[in-house]
Protein backbone atom coordinates (compact mmCIF):
# COMPACT_ATOMS: atom_id res chain seq x y z
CA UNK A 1 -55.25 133.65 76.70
CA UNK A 2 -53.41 133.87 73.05
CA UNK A 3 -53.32 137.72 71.85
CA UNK A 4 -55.42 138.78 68.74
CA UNK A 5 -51.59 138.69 66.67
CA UNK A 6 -50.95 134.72 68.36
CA UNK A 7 -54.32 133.64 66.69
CA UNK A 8 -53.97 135.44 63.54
CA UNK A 9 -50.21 133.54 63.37
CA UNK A 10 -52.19 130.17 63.94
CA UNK A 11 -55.11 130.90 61.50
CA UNK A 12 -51.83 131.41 58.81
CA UNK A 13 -50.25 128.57 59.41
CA UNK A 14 -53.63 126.59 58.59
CA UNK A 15 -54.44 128.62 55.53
CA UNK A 16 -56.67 126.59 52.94
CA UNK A 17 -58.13 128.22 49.30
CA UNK A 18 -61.73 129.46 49.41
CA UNK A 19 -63.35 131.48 46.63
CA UNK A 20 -63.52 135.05 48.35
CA UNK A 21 -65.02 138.23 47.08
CA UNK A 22 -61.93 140.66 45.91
CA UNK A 23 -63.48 143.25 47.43
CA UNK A 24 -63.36 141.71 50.89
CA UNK A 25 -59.74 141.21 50.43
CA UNK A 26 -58.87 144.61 49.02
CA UNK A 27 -60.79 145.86 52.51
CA UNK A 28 -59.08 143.42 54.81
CA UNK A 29 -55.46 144.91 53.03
CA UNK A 30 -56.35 148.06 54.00
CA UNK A 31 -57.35 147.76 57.72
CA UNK A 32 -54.47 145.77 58.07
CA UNK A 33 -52.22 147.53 56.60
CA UNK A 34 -53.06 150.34 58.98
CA UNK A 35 -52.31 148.47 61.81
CA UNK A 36 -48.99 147.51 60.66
CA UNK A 37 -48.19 150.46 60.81
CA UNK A 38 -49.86 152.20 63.65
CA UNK A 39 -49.97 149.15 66.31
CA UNK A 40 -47.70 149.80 69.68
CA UNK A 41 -47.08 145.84 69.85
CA UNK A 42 -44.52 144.08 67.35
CA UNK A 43 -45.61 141.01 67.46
CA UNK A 44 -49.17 142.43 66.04
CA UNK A 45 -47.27 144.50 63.43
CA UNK A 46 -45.53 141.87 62.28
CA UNK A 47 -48.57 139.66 62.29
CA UNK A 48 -50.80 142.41 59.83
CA UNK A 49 -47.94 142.66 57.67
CA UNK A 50 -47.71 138.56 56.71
CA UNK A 51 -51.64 138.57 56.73
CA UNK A 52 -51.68 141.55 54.13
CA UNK A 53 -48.83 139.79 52.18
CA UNK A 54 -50.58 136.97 51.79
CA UNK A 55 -53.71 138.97 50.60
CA UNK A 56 -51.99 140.38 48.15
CA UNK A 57 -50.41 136.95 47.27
CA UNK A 58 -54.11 135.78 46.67
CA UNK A 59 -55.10 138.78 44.70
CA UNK A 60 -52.63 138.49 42.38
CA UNK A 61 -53.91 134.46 41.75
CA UNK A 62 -50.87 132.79 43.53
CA UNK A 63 -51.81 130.17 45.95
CA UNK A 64 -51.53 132.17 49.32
């Protein structure tokens, strides 16, 4: 079975533009960003941090 941060790799490498509330992004950065900080496994670390970069890359209008 793939881990939560093998699936969350996967769903990056397919990423496609949407229209999104802001707000649901801004919330997602946040949780996120928590658990790249706080997680015990690197691999899901790692994973939260390139999820909330490209969050912030959408954000801030570039084509994440």
């Amino acid at each position: 079975m793939d881990s939560a941060a093998d699936r969350a790799r996967a769903a990056l490498a397919g990423v496609r533009t949407v229209p999104v509330h802001v707000g649901v992004l801004e919330a997602a950065v946040v949780l996120l960003e928590e658990r790249s900080r706080t997680s015990d496994d690197a691999t899901e670390r790692a994973a939260a941090a390139a999820t909330v970069a490209k969050l912030r890359e959408a954000m801030e209008g570039g084509n994440a």
